[in-house]
N, C-alpha and C. Protein backbone atom coordinates (compact mmCIF):
# COMPACT_ATOMS: atom_id res chain seq x y z
N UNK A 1 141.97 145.80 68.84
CA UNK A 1 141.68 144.68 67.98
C UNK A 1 141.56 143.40 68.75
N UNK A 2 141.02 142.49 68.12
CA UNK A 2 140.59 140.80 68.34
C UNK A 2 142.51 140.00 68.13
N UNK A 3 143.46 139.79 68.88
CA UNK A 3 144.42 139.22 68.72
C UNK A 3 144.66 138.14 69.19
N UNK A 4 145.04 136.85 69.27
CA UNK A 4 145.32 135.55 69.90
C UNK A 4 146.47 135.89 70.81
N UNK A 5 146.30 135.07 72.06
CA UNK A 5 147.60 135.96 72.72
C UNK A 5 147.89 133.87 72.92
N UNK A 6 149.02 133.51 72.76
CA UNK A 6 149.30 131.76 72.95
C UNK A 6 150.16 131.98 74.25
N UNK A 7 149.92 130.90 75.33
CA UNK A 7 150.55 130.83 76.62
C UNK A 7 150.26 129.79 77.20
N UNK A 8 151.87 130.06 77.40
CA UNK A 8 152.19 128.52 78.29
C UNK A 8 152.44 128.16 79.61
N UNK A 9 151.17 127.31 79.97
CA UNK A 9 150.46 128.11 81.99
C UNK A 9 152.04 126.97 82.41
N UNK A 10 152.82 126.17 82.11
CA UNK A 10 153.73 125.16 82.38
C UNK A 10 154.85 126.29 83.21
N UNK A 11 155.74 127.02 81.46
CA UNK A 11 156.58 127.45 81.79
C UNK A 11 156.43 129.13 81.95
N UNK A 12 154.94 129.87 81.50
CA UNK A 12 154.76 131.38 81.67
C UNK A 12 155.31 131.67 80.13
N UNK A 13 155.98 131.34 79.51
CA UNK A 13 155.88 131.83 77.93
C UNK A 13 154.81 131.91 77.26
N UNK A 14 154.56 132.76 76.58
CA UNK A 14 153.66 133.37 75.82
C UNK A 14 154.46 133.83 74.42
N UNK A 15 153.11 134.39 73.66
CA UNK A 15 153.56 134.75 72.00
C UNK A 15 152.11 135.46 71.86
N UNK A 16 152.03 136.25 70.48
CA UNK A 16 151.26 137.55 70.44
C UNK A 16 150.87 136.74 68.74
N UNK A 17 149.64 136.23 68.29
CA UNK A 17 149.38 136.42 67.04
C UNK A 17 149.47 137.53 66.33
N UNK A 18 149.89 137.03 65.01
CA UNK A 18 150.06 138.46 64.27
C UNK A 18 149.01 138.91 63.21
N UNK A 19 148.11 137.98 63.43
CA UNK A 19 146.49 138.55 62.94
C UNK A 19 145.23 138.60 63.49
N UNK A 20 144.27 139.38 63.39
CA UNK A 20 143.19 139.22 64.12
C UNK A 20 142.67 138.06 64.47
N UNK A 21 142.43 138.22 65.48
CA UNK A 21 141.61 136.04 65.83
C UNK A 21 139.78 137.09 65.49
N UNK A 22 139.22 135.53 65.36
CA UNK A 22 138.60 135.37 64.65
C UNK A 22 137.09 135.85 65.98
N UNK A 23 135.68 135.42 65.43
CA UNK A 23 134.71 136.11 66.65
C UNK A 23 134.35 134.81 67.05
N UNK A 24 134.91 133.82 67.02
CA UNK A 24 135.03 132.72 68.33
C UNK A 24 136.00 133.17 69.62
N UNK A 25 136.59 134.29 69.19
CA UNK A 25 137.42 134.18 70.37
C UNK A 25 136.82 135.96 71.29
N UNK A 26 136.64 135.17 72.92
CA UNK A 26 136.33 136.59 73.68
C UNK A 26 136.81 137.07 73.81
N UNK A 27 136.65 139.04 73.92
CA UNK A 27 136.93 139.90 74.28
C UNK A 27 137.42 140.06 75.37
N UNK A 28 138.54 140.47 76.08
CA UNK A 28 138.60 140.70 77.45
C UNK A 28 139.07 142.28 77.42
N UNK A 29 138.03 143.05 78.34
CA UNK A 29 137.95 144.16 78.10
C UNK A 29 138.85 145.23 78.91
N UNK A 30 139.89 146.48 78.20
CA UNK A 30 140.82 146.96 79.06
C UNK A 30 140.03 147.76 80.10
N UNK A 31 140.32 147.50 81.29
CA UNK A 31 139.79 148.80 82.19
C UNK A 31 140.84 149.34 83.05
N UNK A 32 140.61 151.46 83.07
CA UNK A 32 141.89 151.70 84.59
C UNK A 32 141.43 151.57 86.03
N UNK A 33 140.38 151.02 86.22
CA UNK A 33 139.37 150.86 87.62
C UNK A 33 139.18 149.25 87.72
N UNK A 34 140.14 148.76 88.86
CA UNK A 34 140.44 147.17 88.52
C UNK A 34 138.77 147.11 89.20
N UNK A 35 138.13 145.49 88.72
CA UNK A 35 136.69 145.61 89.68
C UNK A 35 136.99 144.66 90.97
N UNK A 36 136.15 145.54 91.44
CA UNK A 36 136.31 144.74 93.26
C UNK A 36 135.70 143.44 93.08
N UNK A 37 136.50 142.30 93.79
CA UNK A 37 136.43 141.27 93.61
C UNK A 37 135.42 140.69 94.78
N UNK A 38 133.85 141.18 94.57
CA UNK A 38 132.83 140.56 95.81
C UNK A 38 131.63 139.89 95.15
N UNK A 39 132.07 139.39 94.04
CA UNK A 39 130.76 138.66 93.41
C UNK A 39 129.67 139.47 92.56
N UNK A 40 130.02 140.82 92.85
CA UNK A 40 128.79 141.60 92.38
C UNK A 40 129.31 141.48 90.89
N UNK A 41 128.93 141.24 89.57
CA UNK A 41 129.09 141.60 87.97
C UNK A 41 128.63 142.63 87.46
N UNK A 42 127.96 143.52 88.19
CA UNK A 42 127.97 144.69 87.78
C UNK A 42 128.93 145.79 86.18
N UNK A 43 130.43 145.23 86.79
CA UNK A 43 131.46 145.98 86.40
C UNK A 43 131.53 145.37 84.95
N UNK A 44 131.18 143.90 84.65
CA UNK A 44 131.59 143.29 83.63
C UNK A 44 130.32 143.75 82.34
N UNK A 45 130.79 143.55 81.30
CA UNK A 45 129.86 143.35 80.30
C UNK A 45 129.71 142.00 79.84
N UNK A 46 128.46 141.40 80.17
CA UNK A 46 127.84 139.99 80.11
C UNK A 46 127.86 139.55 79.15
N UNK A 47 129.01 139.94 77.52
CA UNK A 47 127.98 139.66 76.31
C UNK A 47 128.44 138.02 75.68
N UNK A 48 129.13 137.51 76.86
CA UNK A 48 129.28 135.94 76.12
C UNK A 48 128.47 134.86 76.77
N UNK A 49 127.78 133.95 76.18
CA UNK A 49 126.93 132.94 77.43
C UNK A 49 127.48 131.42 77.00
N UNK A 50 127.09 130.84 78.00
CA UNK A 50 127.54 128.91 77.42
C UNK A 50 126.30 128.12 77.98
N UNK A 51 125.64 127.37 77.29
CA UNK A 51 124.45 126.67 77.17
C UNK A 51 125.04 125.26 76.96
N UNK A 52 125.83 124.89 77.80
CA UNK A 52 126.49 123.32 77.74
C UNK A 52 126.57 122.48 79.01
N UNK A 53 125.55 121.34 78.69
CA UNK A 53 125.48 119.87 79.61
C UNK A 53 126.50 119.40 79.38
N UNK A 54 127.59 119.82 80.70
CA UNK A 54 128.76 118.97 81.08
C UNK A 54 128.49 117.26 81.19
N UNK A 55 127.40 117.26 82.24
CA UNK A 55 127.73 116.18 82.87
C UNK A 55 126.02 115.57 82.89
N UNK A 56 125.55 114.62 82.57
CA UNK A 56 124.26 114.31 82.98
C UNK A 56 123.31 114.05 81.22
N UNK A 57 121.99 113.55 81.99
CA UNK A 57 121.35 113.88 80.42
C UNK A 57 120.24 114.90 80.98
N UNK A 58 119.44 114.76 79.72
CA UNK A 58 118.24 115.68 79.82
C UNK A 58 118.48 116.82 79.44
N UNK A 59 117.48 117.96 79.73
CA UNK A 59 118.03 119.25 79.23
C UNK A 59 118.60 120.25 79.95
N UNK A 60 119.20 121.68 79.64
CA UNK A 60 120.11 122.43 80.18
C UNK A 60 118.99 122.73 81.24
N UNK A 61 119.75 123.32 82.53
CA UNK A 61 118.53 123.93 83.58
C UNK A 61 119.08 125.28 83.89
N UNK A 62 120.42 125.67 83.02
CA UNK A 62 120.64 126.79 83.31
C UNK A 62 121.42 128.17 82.52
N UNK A 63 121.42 128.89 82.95
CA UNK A 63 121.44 130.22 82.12
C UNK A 63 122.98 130.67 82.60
N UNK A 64 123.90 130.80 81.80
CA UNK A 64 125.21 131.51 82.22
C UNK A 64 125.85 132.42 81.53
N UNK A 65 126.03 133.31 81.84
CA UNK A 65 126.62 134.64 80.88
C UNK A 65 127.73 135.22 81.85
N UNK A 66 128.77 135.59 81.14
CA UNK A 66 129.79 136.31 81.33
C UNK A 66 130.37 137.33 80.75
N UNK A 67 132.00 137.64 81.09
CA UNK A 67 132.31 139.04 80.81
C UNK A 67 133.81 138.56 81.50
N UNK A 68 134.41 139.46 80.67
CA UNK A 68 135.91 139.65 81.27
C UNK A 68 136.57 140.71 81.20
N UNK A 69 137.36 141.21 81.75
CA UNK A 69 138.17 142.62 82.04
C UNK A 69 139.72 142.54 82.18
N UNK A 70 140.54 143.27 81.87
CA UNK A 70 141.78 143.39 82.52
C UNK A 70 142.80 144.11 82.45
N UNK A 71 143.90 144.70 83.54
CA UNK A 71 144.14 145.72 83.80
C UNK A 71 146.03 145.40 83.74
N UNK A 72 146.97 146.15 84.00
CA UNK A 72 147.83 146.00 84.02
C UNK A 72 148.44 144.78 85.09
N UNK A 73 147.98 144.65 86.24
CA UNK A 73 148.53 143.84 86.90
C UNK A 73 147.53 142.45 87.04
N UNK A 74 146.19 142.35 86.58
CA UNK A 74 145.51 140.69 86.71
C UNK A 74 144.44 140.63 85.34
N UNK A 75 143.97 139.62 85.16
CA UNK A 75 142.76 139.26 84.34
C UNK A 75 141.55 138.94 85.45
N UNK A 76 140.24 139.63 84.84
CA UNK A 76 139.08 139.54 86.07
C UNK A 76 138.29 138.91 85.21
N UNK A 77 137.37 137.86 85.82
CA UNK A 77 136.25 137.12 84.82
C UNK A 77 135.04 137.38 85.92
N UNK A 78 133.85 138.00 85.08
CA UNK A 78 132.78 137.72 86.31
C UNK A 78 131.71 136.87 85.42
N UNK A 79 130.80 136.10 86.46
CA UNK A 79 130.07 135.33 85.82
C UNK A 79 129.04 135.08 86.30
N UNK A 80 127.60 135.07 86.05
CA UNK A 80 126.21 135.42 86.35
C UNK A 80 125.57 133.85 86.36
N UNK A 81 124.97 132.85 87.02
CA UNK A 81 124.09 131.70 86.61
C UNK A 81 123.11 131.69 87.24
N UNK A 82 121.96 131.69 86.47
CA UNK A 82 120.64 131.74 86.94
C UNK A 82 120.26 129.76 86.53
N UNK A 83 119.91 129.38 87.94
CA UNK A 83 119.78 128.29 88.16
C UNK A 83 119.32 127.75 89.64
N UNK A 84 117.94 127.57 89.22
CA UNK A 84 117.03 127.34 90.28
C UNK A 84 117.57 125.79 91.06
N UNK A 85 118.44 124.98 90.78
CA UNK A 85 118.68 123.44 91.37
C UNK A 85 119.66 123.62 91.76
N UNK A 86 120.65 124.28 92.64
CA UNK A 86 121.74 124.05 92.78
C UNK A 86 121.87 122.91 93.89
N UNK A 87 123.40 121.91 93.41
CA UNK A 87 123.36 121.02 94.11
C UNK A 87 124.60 120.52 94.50
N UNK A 88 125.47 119.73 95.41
CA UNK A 88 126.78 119.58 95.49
C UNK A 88 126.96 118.95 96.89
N UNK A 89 126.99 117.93 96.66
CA UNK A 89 127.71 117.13 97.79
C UNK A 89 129.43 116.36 97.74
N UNK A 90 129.98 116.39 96.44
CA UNK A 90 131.42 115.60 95.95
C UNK A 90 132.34 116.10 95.44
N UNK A 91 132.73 115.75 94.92
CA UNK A 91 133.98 116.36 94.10
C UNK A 91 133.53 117.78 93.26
N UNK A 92 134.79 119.13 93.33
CA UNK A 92 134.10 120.08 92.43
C UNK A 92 133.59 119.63 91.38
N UNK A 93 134.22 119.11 90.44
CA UNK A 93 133.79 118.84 89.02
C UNK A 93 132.67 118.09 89.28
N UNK A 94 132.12 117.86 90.21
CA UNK A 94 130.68 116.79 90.32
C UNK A 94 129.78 117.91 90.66
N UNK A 95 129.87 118.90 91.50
CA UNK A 95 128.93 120.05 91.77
C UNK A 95 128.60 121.18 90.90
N UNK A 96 127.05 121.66 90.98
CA UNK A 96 127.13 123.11 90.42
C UNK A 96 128.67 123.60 90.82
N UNK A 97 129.43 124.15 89.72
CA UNK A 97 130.21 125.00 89.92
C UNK A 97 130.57 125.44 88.86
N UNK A 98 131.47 126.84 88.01
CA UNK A 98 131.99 127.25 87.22
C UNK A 98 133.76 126.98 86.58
N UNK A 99 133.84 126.00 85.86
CA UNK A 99 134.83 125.74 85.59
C UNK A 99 135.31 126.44 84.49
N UNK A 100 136.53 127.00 84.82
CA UNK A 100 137.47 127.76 84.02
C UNK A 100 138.79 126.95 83.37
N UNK A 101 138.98 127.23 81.49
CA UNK A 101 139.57 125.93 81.46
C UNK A 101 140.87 127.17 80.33
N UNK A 102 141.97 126.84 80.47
CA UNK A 102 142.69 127.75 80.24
C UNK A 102 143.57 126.74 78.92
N UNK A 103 143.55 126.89 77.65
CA UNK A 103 144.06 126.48 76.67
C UNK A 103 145.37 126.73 76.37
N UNK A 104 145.88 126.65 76.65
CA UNK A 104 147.59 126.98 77.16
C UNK A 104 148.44 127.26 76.28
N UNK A 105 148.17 125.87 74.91
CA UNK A 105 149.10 125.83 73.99
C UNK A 105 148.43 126.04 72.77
N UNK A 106 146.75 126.62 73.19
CA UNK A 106 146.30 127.16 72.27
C UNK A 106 145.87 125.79 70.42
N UNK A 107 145.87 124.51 71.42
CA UNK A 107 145.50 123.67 70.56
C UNK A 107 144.17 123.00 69.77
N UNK A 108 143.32 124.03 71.10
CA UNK A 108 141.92 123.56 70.67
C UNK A 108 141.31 122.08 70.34
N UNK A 109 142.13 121.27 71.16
CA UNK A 109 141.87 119.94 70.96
C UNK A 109 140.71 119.67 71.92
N UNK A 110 139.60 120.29 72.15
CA UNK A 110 138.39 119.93 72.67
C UNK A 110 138.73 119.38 74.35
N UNK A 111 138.81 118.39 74.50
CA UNK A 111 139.27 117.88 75.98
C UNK A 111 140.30 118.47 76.87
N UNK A 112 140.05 118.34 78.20
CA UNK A 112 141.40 118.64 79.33
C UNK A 112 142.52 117.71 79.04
N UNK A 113 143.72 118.21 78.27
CA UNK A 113 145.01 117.60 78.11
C UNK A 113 145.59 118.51 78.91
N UNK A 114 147.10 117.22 79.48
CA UNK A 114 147.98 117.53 79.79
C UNK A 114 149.14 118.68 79.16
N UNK A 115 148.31 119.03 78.33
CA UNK A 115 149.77 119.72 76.78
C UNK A 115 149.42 121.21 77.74
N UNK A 116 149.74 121.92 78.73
CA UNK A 116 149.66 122.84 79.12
C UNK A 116 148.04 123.52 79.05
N UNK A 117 147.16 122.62 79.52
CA UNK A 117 146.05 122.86 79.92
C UNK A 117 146.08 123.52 81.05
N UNK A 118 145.09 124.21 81.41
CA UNK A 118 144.82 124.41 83.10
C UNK A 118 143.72 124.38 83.46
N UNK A 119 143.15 124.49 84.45
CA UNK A 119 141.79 123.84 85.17
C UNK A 119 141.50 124.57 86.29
N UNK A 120 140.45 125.60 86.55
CA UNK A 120 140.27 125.55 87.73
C UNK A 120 138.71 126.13 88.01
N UNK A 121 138.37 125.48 89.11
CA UNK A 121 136.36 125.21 89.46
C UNK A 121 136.61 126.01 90.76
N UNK A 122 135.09 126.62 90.86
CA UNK A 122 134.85 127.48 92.03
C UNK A 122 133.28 126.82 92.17
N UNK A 123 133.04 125.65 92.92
CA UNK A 123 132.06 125.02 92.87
C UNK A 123 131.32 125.59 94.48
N UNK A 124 130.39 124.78 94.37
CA UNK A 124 128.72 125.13 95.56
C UNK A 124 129.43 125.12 96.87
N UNK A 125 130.17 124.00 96.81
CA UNK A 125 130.71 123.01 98.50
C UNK A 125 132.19 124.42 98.85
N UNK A 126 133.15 124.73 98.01
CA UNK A 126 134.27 125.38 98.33
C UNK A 126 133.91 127.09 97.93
N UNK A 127 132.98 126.94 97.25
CA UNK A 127 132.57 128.45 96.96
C UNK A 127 133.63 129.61 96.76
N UNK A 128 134.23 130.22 97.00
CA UNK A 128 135.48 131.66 97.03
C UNK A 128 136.75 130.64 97.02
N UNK A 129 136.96 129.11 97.06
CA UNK A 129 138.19 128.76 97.57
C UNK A 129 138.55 127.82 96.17
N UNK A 130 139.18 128.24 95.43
CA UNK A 130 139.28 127.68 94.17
C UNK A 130 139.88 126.07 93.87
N UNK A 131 139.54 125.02 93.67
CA UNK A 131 140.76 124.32 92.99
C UNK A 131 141.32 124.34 91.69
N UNK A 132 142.67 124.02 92.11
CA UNK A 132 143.20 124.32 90.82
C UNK A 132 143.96 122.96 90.56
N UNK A 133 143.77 122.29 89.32
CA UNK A 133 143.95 121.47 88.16
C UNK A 133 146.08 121.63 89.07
N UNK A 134 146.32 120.54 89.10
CA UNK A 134 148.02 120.35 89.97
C UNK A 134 148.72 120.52 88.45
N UNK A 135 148.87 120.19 87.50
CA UNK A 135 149.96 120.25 86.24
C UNK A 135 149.73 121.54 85.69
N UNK A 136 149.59 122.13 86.39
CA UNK A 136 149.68 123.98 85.48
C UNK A 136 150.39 124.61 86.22
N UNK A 137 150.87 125.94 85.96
CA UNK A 137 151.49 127.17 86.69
C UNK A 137 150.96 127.08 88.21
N UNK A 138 151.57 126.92 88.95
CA UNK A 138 151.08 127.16 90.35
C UNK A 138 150.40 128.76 90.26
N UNK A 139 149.27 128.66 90.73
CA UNK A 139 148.51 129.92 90.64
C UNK A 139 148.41 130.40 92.07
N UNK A 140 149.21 131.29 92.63
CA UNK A 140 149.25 132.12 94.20
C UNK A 140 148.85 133.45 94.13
N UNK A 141 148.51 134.14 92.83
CA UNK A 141 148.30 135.40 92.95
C UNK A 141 146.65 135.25 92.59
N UNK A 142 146.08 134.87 93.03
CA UNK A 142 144.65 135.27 92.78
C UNK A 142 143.13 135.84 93.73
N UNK A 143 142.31 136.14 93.55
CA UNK A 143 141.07 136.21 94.57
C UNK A 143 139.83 135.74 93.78
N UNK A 144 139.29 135.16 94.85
CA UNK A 144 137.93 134.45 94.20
C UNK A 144 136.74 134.71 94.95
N UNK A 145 135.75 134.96 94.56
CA UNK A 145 134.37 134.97 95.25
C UNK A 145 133.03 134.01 94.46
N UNK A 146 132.29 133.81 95.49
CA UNK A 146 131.19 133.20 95.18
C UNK A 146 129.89 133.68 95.74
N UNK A 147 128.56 134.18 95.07
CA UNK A 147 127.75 134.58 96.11
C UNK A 147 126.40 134.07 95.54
N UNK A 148 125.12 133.86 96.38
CA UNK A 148 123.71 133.37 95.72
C UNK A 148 123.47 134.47 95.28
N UNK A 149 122.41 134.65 94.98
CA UNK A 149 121.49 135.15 94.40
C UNK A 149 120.06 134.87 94.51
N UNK A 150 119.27 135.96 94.14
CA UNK A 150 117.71 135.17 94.50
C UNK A 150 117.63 134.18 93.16
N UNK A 151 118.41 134.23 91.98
CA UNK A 151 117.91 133.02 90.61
C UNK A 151 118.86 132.42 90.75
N UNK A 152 120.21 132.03 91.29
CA UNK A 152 121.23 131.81 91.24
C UNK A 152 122.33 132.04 92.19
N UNK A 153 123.61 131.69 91.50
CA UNK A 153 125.01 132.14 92.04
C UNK A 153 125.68 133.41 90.86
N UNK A 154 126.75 134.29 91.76
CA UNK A 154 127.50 134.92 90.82
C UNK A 154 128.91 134.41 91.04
N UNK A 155 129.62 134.40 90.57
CA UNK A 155 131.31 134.07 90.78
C UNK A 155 132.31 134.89 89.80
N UNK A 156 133.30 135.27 90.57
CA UNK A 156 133.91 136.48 90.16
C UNK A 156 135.67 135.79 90.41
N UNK A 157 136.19 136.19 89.91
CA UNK A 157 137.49 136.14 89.86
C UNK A 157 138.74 136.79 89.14
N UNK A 158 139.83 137.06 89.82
CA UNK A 158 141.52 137.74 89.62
C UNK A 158 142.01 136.47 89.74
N UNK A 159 143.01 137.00 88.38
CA UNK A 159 143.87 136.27 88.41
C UNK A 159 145.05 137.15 87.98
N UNK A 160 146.21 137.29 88.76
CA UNK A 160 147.38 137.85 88.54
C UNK A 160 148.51 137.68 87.56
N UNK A 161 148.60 138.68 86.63
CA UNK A 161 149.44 138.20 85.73
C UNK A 161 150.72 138.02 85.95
N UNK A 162 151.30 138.01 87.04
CA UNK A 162 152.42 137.94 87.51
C UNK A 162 152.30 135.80 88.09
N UNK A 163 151.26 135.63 87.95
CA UNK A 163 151.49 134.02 88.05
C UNK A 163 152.18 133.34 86.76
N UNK A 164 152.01 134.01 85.90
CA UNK A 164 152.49 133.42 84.36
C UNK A 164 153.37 134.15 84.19
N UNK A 165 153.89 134.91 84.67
CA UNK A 165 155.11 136.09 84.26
C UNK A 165 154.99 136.99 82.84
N UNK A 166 153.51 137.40 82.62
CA UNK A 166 152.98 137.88 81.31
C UNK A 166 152.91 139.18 81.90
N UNK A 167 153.34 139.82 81.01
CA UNK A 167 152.93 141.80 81.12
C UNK A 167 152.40 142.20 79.64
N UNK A 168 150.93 142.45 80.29
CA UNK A 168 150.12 143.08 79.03
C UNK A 168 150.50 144.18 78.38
N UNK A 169 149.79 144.24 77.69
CA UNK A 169 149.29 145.75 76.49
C UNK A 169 148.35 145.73 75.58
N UNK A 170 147.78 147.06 75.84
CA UNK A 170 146.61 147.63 74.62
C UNK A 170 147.14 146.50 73.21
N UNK A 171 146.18 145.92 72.87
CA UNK A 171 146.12 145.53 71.37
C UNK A 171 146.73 144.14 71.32
């Protein structure tokens, strides 16, 4: 089933909704074959996309679809962007890059708050070397990749559930 799982990247507490969440919320899919973490998305099923101008005007220039997986010991996100301009000379959040934004306290208040938000970009300039947002769970258990493509970049990532002190299960 579709369940809300609420967690708190601060202190690693978590809580389990006790009704189905709703089809705003993604799937992350169980697998017993963790996927190798080299950029390839192969392993993932692509079926969520985001069509959103962060930063700039004019119109979108690019195509992004994803997929997520996860296994007893990490959560894997892979992610596909077909985007002919890539560009990056400054700060991650200023470059093509894929920012991952982790809702912590499950408030849905639209913006990066401090209320146990987390943050972290795998942009053009640092590529495989993640930053991570300083007021969240120190994140040490993870692997990251970044690779072109002939339309694009792919970017793939683990993240260990042992950074939040969360132990999954089916459902």
């Amino acid at each position: 089933g579709r369940y809300r799982i609420g967690f708190n990247p601060r202190t690693g507490e978590y809580s389990f909704g006790v009704a189905p969440a709703g089809e705003d919320v993604a799937m992350a899919y169980y697998t017993e074959d963790a996927p190798v973490v080299d950029g390839q998305v192969d392993e993932y099923d692509l079926f969520y996309n985001s069509n959103i101008l962060t930063a700039g005007i004019g119109s979108i220039n690019n195509v992004v679809n994803w997929g997520a997986r996860w296994d007893m010991e990490s959560f894997y996100i892979g992610v596909q962007v077909t985007d002919e301009a890539l560009y990056g000379n400054g700060s991650p959040w200023d470059n093509d890059a894929i920012e991952f934004y982790i809702d912590g306290n499950n408030d849905k208040d639209g913006p990066y708050d401090l209320d146990f938000d987390t943050q972290v970009i795998l942009d053009i300039l640092n590529q495989s070397v993640p930053w991570f947002k300083a007021d969240g769970v120190p994140v040490t258990n993870y692997d990251a990749q970044w690779i072109y493509t002939g339309l694009g970049y792919n970017v793939e990532m683990r993240l260990g559930w042992a950074n939040f002190g969360f132990e999954p299960g089916r459902g």
